[in-house]
C-alpha atoms as a PDB file:
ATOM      1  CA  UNK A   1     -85.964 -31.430  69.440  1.00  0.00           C
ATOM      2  CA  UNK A   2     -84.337 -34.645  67.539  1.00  0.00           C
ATOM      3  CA  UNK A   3     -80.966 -34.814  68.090  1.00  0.00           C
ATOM      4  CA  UNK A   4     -78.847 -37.556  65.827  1.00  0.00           C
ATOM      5  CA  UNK A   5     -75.667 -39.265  66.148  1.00  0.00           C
ATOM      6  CA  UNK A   6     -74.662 -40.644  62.938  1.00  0.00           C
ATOM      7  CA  UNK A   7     -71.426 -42.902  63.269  1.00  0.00           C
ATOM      8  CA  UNK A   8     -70.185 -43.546  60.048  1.00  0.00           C
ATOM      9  CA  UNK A   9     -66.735 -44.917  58.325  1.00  0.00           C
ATOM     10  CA  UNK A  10     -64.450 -44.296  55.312  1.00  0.00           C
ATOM     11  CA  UNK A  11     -62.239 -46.682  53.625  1.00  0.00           C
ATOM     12  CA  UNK A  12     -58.437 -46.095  54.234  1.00  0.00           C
ATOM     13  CA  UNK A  13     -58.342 -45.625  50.345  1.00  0.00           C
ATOM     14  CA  UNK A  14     -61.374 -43.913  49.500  1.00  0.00           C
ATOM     15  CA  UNK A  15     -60.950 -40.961  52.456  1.00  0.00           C
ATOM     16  CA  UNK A  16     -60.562 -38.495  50.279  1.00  0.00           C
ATOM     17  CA  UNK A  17     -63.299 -39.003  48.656  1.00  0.00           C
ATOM     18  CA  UNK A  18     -65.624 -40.020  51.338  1.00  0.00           C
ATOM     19  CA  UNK A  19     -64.839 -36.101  52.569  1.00  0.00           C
ATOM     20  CA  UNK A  20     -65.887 -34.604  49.357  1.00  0.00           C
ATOM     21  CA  UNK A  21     -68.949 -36.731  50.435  1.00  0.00           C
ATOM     22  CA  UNK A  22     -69.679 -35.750  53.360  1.00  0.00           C
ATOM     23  CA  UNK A  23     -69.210 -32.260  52.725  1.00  0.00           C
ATOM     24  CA  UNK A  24     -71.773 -32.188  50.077  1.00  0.00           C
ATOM     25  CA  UNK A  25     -73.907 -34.098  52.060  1.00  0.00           C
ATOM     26  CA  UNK A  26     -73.483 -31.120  54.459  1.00  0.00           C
ATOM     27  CA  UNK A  27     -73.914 -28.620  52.169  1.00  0.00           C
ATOM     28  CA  UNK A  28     -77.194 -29.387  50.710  1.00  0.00           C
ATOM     29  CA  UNK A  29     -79.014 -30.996  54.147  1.00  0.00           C
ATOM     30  CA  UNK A  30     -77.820 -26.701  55.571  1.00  0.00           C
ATOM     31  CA  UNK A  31     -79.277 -25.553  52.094  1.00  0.00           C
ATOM     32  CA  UNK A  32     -82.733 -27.495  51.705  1.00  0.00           C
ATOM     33  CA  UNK A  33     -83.921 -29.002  54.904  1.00  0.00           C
ATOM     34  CA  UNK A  34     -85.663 -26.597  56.986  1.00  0.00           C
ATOM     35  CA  UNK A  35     -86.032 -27.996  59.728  1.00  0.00           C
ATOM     36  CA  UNK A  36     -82.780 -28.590  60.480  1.00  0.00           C
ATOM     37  CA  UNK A  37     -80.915 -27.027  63.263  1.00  0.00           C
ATOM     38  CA  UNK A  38     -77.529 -28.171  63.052  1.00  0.00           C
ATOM     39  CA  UNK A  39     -75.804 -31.195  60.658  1.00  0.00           C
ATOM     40  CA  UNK A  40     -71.818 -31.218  61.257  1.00  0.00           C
ATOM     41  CA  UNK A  41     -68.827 -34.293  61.031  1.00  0.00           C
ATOM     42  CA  UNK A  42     -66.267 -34.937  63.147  1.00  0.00           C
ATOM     43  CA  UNK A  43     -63.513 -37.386  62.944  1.00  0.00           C
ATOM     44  CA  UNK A  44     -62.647 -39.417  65.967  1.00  0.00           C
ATOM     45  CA  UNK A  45     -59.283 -38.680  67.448  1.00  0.00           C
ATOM     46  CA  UNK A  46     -57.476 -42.267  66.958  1.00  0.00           C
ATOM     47  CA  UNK A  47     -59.158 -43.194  63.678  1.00  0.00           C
ATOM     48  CA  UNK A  48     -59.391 -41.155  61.041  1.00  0.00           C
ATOM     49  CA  UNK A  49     -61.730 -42.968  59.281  1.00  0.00           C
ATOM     50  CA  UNK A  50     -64.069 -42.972  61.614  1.00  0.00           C
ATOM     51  CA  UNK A  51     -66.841 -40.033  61.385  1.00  0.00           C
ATOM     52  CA  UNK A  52     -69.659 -38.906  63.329  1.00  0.00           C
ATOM     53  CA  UNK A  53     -72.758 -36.817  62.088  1.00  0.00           C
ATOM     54  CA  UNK A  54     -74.495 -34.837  64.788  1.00  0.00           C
ATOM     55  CA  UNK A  55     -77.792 -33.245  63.567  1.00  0.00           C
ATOM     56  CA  UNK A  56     -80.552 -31.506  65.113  1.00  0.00           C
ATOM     57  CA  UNK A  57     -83.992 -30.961  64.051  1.00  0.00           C
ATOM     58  CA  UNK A  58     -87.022 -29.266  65.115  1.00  0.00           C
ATOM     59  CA  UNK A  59     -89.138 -32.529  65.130  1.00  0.00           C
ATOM     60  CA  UNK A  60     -89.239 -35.835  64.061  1.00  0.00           C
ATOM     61  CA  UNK A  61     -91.134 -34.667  60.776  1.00  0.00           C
ATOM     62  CA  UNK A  62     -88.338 -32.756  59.819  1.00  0.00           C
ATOM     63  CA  UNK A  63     -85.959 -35.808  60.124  1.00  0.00           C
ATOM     64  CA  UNK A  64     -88.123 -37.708  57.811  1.00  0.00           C
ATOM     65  CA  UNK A  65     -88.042 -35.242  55.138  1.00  0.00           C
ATOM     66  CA  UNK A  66     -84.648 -34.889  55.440  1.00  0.00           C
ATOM     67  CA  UNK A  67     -84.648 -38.912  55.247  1.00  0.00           C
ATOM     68  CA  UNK A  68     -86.414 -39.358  52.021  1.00  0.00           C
ATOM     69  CA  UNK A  69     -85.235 -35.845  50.678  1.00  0.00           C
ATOM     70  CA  UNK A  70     -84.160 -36.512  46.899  1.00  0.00           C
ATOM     71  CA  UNK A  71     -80.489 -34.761  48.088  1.00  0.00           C
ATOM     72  CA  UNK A  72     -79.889 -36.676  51.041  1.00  0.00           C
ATOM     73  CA  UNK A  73     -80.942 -40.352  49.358  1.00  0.00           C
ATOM     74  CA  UNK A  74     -78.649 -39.638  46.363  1.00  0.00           C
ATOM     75  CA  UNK A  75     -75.679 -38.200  48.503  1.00  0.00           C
ATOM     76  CA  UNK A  76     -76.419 -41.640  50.771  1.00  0.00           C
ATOM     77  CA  UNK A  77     -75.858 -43.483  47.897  1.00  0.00           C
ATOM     78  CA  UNK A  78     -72.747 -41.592  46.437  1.00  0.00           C
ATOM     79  CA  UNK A  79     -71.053 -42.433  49.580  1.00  0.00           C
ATOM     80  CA  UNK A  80     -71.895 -46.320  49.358  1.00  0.00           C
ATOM     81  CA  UNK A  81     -68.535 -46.878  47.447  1.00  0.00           C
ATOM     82  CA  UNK A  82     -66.650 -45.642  50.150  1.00  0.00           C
ATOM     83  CA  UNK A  83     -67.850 -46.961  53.098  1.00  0.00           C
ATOM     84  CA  UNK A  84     -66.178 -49.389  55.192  1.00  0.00           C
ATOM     85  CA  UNK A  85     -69.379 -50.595  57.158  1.00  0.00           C
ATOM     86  CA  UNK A  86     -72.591 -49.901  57.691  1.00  0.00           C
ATOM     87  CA  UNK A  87     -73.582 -46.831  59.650  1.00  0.00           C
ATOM     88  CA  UNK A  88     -74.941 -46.671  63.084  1.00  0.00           C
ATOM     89  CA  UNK A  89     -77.568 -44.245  64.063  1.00  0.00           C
ATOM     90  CA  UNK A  90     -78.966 -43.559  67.070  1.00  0.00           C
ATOM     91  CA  UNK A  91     -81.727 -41.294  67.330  1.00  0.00           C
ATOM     92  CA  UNK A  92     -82.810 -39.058  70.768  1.00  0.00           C
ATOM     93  CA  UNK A  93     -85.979 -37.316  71.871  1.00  0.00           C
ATOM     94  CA  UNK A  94     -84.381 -34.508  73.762  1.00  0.00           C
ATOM     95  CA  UNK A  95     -84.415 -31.169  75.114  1.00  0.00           C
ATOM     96  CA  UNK A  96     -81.623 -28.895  76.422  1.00  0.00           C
ATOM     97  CA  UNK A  97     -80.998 -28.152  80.094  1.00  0.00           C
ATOM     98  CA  UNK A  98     -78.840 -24.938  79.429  1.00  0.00           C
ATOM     99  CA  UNK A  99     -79.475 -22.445  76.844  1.00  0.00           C
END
């Protein structure tokens, strides 16, 4: 299994926005990407700006074609606007130790 953590951050400003975002973002990665096991945000407790992105997918095939998936790049690029800084993804081989 792939697991992802996706830290990402919304202008002050734009937050709003950024959610509606992130939400679709959410929406169609659940609806089209198969291998996908599990794609939720969560906000940090002391900033709310600050997001992070934890996915989970069967292999690292499936996280490539969720990658260059024509929903995901154009939802990417809807959020550019918004953004405060560049993302920072970190990527892990790993497998659970409790069911």
């Amino acid at each position: 299994m792939i697991t992802v953590h996706a830290y990402v951050w919304a202008r002050p400003e734009h937050r709003d926005a950024y959610l509606e975002g992130l939400r679709a973002l959410q929406t169609s990665t659940r609806a089209n990407d198969t291998g996908c096991l599990r794609y939720e945000f969560w906000t940090a407790i002391d900033d709310p700006n600050a997001f992070v992105c934890l996915e989970q997918w069967t292999d690292m095939n499936a996280l490539d074609d969720h990658l260059n998936a024509p929903h995901h790049l154009a939802g990417s690029a809807a959020l550019d606007a918004y953004r405060a800084r560049p993302s920072e993804i970190h990527i892990f081989d790993s497998t659970p130790i409790n069911p």
